[in-house]
Protein backbone atom coordinates (compact mmCIF):
# COMPACT_ATOMS: atom_id res chain seq x y z
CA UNK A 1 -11.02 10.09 -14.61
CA UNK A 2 -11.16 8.31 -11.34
CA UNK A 3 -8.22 8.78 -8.85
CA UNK A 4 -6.62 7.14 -5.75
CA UNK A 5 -5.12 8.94 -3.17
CA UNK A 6 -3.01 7.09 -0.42
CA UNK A 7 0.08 7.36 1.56
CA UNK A 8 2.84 4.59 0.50
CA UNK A 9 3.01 1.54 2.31
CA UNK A 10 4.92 -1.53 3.20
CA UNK A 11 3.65 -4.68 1.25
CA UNK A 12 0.39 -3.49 1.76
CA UNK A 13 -3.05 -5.52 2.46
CA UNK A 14 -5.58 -6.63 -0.58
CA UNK A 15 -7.94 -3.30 -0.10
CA UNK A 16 -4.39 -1.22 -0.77
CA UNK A 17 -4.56 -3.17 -4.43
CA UNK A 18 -8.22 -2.88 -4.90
CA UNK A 19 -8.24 0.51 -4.63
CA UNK A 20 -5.56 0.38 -7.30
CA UNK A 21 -7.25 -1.40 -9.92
CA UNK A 22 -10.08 0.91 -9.88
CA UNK A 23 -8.10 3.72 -10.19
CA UNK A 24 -7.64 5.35 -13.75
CA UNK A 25 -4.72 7.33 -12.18
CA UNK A 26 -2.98 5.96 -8.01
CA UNK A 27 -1.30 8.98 -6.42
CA UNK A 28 1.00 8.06 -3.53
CA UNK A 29 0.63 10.56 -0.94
CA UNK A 30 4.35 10.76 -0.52
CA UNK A 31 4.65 14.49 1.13
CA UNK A 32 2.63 14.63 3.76
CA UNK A 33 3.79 14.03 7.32
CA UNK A 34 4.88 10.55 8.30
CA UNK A 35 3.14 8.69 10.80
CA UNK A 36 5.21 6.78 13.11
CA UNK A 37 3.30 4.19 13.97
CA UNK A 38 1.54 3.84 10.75
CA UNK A 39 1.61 1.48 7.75
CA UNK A 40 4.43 3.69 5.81
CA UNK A 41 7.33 0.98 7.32
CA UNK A 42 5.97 -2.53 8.54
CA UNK A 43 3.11 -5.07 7.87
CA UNK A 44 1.74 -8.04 8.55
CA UNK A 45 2.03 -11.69 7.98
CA UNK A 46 0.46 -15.10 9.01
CA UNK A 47 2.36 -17.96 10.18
CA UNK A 48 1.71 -20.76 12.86
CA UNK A 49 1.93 -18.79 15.35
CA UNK A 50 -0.64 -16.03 14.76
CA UNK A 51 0.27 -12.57 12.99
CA UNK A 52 3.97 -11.71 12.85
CA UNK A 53 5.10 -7.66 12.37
CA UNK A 54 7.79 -7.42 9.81
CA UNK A 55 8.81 -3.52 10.53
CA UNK A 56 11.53 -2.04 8.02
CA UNK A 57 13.82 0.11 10.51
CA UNK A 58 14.16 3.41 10.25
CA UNK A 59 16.34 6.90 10.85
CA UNK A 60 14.45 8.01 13.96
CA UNK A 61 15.19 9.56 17.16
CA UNK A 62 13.40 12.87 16.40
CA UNK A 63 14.72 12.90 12.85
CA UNK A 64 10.89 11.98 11.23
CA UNK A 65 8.84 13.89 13.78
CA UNK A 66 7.59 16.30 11.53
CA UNK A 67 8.94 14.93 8.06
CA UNK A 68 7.01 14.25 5.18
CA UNK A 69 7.22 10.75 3.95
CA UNK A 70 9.18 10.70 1.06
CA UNK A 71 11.76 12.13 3.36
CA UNK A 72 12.16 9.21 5.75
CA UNK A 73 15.54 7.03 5.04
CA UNK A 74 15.99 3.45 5.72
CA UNK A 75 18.37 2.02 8.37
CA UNK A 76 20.64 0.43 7.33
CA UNK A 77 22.54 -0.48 10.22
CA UNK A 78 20.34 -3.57 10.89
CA UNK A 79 20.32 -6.33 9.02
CA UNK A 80 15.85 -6.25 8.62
CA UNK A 81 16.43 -7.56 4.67
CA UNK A 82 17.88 -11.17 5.78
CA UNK A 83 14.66 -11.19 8.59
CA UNK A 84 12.03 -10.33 6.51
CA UNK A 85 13.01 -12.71 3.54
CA UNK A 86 13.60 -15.34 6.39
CA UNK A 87 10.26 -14.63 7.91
CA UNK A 88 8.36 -15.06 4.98
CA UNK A 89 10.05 -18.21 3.83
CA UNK A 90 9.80 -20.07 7.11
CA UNK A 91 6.19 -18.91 7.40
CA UNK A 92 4.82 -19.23 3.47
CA UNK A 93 7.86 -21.78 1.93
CA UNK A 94 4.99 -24.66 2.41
CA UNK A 95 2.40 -22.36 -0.10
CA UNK A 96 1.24 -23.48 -3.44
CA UNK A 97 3.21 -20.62 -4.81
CA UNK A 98 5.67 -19.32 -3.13
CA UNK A 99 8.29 -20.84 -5.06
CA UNK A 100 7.01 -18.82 -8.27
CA UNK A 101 7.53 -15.53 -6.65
CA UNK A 102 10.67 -16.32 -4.24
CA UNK A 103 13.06 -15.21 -7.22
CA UNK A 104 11.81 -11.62 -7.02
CA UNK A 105 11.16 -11.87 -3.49
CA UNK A 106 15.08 -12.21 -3.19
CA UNK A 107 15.44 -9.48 -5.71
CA UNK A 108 13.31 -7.31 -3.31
CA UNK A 109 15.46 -7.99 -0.37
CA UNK A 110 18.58 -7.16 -2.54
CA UNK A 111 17.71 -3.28 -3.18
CA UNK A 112 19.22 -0.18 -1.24
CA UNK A 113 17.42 2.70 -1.27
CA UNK A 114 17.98 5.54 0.61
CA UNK A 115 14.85 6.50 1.18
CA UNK A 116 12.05 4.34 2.69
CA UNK A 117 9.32 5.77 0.17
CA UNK A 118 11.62 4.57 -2.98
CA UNK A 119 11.35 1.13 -1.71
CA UNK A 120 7.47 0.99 -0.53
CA UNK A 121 6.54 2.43 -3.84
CA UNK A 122 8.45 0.11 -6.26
CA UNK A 123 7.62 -2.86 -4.80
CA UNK A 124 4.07 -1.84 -4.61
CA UNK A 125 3.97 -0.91 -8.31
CA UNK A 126 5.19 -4.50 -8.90
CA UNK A 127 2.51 -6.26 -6.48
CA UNK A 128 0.25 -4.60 -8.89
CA UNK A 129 1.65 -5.81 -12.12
CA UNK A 130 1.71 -9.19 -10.46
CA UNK A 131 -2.01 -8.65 -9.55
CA UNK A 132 -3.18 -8.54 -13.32
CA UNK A 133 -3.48 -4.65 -12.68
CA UNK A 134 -2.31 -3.22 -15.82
CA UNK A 135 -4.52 0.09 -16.86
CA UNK A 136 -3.61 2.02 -13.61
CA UNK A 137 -0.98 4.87 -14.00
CA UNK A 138 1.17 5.75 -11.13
CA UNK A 139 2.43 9.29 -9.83
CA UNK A 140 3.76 10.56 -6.84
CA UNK A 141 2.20 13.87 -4.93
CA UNK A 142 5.31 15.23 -4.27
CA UNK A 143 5.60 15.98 -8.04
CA UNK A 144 2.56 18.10 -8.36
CA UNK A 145 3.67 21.62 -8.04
CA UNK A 146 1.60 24.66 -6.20
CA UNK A 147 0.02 22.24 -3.59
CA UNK A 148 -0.13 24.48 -0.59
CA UNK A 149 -3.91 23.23 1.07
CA UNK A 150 -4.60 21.39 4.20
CA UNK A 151 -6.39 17.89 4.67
CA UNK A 152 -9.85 18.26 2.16
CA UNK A 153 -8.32 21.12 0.61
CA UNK A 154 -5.61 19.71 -0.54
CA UNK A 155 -6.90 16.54 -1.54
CA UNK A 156 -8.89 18.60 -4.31
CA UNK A 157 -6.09 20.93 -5.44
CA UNK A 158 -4.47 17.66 -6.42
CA UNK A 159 -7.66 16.14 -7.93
CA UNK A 160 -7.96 19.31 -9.86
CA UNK A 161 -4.73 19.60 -10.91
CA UNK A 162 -4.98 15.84 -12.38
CA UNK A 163 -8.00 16.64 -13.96
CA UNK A 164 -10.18 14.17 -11.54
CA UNK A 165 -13.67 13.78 -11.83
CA UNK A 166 -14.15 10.85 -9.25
CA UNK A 167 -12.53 10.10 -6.04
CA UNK A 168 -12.31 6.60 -3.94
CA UNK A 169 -11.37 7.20 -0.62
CA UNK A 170 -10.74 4.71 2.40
CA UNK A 171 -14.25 4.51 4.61
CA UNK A 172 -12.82 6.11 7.96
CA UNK A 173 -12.11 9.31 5.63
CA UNK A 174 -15.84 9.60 6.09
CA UNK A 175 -14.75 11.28 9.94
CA UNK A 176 -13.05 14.05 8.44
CA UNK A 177 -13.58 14.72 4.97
CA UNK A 178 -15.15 17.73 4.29
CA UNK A 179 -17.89 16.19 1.13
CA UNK A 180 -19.26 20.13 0.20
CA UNK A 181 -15.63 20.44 -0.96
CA UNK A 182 -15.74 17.63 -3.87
CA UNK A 183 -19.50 18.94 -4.58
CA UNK A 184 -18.32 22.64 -5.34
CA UNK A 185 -14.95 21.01 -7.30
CA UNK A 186 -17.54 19.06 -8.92
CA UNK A 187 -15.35 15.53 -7.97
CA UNK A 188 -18.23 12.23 -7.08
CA UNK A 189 -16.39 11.10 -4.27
CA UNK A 190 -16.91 7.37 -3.26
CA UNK A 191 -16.00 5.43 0.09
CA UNK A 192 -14.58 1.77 -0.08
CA UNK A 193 -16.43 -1.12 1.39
CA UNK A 194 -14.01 -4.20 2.48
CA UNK A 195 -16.25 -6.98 1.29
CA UNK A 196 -13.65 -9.81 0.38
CA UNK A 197 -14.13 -13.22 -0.04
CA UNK A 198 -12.26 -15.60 1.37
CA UNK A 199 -8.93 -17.53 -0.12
CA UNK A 200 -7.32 -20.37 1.59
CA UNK A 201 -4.65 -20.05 4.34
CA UNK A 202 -2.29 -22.05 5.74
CA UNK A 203 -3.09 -21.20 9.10
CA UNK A 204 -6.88 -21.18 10.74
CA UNK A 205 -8.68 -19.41 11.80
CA UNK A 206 -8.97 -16.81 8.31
CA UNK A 207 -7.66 -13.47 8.72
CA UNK A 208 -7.91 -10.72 5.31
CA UNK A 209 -6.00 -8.27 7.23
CA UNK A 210 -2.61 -9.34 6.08
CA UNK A 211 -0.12 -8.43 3.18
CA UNK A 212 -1.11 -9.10 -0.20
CA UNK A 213 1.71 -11.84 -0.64
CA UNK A 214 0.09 -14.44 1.90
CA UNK A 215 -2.40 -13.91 -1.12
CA UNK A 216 -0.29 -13.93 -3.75
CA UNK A 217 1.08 -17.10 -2.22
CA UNK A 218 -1.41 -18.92 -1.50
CA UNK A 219 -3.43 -18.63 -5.28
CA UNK A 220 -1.11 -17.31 -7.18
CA UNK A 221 -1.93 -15.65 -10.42
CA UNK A 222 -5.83 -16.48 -9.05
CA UNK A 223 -5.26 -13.56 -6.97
CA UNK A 224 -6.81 -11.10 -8.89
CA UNK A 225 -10.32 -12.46 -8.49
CA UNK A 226 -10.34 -11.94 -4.76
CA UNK A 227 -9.82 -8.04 -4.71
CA UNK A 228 -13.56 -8.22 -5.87
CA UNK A 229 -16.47 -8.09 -3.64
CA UNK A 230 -17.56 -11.14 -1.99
CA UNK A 231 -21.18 -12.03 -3.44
């Protein structure tokens, strides 16, 4: 069984989904510490202008130093929903598609969830689906009991406890990950290479290092073919 290990993220790029698809099993790495300034809360888009943040507030002021992600809760005080869906519909409303997805684009907009990781997670699961990625099973960390290891260490108590035989793994894991660990677990372990080709975009010069919806938006259910490698 090949697994995916990564920490949940907001509207994340392609390489988030192409990891997915060639996953048997996609943990999200929900309880390990949040990183501030991270992917776990905001993204990118493209618009006229150049790259735009869209950045989903949250409790702060101490309260996630130290926290593990599934912990962190959205604020609610500010009114991000109404930005964000007004963001991407100024900057995408002119895409071939956009009008096919804006109904549960809304619908995204519309939820309340407590907790940050609730919403990342969802709406990633449904990306996928949207994707054509259908044979990947989904799971949270935080549900695997008796996890008590640090960085490579735990990584393979929860690739154990799955019953993993193969691991894909981001490429800058190659600084830190400890390789004789998978060897004596007897787990292949594998390193992603971002080799995309390009899709058309409403705004030159081409950037892949965007959310998955300028995608999405752009070639609709087509999108699926571009989370392979360019030839």
């Amino acid at each position: 069984m090949t697994v995916v290990i990564l920490q949940p993220s907001y509207i994340p790029w392609r390489g988030y989904f192409d990891q997915i698809r060639r996953a048997d099993l996609f943990i999200f790495y929900d309880n390990v510490q949040y990183d501030k300034h991270g992917w776990r809360n905001r993204n990118q888009i493209k618009t006229s202008q150049g790259k735009q943040w869209l950045t989903i507030p949250v409790h702060s002021k101490g309260v996630t130093e130290g926290i593990p992600i599934k912990d962190v809760r959205i604020d609610w005080n500010k009114s991000w929903p109404k930005k964000h869906l007004n963001a991407l519909t100024y900057a995408y409303t002119k895409t071939p598609f956009f009008a096919s997805y804006q109904p549960w684009l809304a619908s995204v907009y519309e939820r309340k969830d407590e907790f940050l990781a609730d919403f990342t997670i969802d709406t990633t699961v449904e990306l996928a689906g949207m994707l054509g990625i259908t044979g990947t099973k989904f799971m949270r960390s935080s549900e695997i009991p008796g996890i008590n290891g640090q960085k490579t260490d735990r990584l393979v108590q929860i690739l154990q406890h799955v019953g993993a035989r193969h691991y894909i793994s981001g490429p800058s894991a190659r600084n830190y990950i400890e390789g004789e660990k998978f060897d004596k677990a007897e787990i292949t372990l594998e390193f992603m290479e971002y080799d995309y080709p390009e899709y058309p975009q409403l705004h030159p010069p081409y950037d892949s290092f965007v959310t998955v919806l300028d995608l999405l938006f752009m070639v609709g259910k087509d999108a699926r073919v571009y989370l392979d490698k360019a030839s």
